[in-house]
N, C-alpha and C. Protein backbone atom coordinates (compact mmCIF):
# COMPACT_ATOMS: atom_id res chain seq x y z
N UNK A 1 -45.98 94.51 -32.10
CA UNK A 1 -46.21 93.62 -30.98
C UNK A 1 -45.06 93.80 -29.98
N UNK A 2 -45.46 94.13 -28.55
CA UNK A 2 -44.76 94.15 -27.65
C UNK A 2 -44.04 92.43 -27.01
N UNK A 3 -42.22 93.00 -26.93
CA UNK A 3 -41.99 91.13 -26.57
C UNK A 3 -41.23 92.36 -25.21
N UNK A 4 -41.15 91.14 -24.28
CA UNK A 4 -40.52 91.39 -22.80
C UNK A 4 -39.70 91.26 -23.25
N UNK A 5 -38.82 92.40 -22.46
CA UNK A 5 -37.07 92.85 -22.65
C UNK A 5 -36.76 92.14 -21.55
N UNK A 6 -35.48 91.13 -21.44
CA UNK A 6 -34.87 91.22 -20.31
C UNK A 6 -33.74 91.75 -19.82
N UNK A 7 -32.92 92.21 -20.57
CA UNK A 7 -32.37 93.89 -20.07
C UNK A 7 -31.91 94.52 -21.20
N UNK A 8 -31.55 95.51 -20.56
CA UNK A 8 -30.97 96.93 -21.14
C UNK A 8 -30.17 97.25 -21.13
N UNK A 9 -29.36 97.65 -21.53
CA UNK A 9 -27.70 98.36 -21.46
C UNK A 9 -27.90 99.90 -21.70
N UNK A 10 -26.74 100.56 -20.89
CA UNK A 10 -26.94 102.07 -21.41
C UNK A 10 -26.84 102.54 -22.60
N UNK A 11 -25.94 101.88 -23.35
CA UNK A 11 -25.83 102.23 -24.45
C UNK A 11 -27.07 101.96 -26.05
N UNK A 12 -27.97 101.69 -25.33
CA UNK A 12 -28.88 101.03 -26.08
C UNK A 12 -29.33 99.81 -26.80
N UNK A 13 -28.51 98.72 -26.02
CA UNK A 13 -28.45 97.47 -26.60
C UNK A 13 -29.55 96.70 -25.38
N UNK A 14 -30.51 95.81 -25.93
CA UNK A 14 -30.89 95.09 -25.11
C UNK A 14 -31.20 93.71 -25.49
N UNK A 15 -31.36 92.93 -24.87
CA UNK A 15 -31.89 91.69 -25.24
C UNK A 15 -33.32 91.47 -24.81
N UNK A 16 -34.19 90.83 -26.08
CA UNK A 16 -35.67 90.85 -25.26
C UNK A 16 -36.37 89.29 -26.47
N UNK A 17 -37.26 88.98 -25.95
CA UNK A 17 -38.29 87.24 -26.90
C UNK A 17 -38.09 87.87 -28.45
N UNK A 18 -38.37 86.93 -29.29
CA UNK A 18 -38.23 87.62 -30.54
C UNK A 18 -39.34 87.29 -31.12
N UNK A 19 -40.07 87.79 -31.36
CA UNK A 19 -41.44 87.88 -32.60
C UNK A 19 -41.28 87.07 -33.86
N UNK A 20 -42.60 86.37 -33.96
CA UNK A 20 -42.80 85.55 -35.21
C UNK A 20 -42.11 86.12 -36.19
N UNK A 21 -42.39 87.34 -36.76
CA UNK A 21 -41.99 88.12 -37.85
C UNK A 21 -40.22 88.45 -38.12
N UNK A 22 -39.53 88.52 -36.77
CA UNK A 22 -38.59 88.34 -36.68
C UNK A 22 -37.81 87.24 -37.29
N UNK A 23 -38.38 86.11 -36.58
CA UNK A 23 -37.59 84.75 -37.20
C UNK A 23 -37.22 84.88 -38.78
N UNK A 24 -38.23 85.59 -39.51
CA UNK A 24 -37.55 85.30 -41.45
C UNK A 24 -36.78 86.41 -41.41
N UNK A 25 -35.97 87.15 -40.50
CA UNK A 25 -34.91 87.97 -41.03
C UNK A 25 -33.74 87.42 -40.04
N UNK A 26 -33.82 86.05 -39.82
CA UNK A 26 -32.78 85.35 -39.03
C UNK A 26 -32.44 84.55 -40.51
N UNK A 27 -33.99 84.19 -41.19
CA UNK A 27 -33.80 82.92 -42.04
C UNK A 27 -32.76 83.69 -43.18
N UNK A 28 -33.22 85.21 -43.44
CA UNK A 28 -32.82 86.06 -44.37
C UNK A 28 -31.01 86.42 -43.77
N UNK A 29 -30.80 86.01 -42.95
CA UNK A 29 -29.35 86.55 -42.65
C UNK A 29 -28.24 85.60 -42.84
N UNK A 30 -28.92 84.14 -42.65
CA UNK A 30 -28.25 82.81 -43.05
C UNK A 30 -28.13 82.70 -44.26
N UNK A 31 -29.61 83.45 -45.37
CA UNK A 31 -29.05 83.10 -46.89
C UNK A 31 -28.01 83.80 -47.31
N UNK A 32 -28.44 85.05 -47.15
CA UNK A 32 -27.30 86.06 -47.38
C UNK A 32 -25.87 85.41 -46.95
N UNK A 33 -25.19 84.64 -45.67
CA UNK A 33 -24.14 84.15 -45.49
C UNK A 33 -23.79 83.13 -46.45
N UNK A 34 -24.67 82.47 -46.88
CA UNK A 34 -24.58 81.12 -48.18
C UNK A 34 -24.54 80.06 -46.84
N UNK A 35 -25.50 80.16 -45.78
CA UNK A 35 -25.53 79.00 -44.75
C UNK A 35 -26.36 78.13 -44.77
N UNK A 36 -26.49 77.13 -45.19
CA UNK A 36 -27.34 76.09 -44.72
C UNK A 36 -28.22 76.30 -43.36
N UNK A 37 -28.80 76.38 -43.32
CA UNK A 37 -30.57 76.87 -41.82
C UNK A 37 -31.21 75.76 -42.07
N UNK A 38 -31.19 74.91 -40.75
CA UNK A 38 -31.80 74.05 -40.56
C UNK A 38 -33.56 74.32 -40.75
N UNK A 39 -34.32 73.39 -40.71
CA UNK A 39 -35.71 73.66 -40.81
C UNK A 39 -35.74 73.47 -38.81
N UNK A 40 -35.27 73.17 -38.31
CA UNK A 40 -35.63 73.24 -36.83
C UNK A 40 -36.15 74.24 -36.27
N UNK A 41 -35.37 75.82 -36.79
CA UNK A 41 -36.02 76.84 -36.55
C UNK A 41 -37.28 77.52 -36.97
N UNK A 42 -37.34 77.07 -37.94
CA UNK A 42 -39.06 77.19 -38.62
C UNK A 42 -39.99 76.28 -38.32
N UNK A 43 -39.91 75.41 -37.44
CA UNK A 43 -40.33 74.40 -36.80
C UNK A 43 -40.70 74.48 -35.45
N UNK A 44 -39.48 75.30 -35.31
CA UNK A 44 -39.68 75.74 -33.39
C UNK A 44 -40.36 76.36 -33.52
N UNK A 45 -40.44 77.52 -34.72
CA UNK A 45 -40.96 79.02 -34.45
C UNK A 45 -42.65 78.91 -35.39
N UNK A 46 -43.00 77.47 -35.77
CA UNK A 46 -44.19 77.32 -36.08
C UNK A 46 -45.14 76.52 -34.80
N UNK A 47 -44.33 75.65 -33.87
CA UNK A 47 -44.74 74.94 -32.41
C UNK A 47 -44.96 76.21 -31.93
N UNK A 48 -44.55 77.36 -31.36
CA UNK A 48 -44.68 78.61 -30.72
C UNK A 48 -45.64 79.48 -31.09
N UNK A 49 -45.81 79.84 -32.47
CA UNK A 49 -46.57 80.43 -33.30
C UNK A 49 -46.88 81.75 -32.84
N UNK A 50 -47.87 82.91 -32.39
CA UNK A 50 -47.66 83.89 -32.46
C UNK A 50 -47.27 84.08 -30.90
N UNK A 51 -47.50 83.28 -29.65
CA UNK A 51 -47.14 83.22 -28.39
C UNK A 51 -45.70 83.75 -28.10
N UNK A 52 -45.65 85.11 -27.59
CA UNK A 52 -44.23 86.03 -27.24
C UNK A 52 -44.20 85.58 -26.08
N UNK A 53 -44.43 84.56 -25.30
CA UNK A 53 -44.70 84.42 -23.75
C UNK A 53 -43.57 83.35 -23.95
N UNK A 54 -43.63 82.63 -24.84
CA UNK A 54 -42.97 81.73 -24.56
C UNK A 54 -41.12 81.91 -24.53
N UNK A 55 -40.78 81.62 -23.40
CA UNK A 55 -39.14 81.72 -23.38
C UNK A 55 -37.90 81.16 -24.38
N UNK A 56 -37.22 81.25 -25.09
CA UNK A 56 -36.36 80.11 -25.69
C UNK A 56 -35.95 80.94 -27.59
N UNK A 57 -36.61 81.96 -26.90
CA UNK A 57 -36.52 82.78 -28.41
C UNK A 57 -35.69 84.62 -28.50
N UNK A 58 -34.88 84.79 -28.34
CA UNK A 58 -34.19 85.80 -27.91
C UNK A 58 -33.79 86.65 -29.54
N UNK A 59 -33.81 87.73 -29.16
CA UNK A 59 -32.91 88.50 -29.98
C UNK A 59 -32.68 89.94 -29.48
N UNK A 60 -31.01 90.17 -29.88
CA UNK A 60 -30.28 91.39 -29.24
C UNK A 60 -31.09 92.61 -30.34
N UNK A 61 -31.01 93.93 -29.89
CA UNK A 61 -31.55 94.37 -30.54
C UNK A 61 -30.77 95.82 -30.18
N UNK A 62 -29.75 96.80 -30.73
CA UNK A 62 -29.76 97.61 -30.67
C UNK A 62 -30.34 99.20 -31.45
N UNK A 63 -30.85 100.06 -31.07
CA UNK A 63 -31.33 101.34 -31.24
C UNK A 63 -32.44 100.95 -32.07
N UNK A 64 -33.08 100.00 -31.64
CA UNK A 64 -34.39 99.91 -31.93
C UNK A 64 -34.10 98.60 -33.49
N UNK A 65 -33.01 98.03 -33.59
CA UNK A 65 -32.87 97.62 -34.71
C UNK A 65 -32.40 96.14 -34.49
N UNK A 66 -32.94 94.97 -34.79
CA UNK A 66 -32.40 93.37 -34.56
C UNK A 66 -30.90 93.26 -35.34
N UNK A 67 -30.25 92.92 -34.07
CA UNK A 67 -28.96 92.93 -34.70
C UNK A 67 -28.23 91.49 -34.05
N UNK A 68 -29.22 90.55 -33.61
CA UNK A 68 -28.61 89.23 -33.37
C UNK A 68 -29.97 88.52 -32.63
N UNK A 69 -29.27 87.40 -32.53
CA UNK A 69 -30.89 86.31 -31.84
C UNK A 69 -29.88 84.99 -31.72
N UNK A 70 -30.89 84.57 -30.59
CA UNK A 70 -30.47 83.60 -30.22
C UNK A 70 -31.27 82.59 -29.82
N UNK A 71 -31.71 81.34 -30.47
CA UNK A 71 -32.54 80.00 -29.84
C UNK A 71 -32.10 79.14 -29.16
N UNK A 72 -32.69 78.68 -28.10
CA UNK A 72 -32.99 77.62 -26.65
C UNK A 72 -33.48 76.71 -27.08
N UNK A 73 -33.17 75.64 -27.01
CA UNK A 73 -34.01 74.49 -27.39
C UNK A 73 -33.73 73.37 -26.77
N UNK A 74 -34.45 72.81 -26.21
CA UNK A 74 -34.08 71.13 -25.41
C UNK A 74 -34.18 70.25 -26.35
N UNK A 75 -33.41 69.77 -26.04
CA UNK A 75 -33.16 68.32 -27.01
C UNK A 75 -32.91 67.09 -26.32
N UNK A 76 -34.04 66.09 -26.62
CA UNK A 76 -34.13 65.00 -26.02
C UNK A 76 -33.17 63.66 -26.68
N UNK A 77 -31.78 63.43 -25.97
CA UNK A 77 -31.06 61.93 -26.64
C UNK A 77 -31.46 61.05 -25.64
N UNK A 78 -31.94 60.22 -26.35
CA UNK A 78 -32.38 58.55 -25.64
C UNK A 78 -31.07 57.44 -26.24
N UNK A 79 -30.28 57.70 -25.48
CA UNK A 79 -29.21 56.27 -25.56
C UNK A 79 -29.50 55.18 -25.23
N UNK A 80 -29.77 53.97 -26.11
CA UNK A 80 -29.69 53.13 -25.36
C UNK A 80 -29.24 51.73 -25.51
């Protein structure tokens, strides 16, 4: 599945949306650290579901290989 790049570097690094399938080798990189992973991200990335359109889901990716990601997320605090 094709996700929109939003850029490129010469050296072959780019950043572009990250694919459903992607997200469990984010979940897989937190176990491996011994990190606690919120369920928010499997949550976000089940609200989104297979939709690459949607913005807020990033991952760096060099020589063709995911080598970081990054999630957007609004978060609503009601103080009152």
């Amino acid at each position: 599945m094709e996700s929109k790049v939003y850029r490129q570097w010469d050296d072959g690094y780019l950043v572009r949306r990250m694919t459903r399938n992607e997200g469990q080798q984010v979940f897989k990189w937190y176990r491996d650290l011994d990190l606690v992973l919120s369920v928010d991200l499997e949550l976000a990335l089940d609200i989104r579901g297979d939709n690459t359109d949607v913005d807020g889901f990033y991952v760096g990716e060099l020589n063709g290989e995911m080598v970081a990601s990054l999630v957007e997320a609004q978060v609503d605090i009601n103080i009152d």
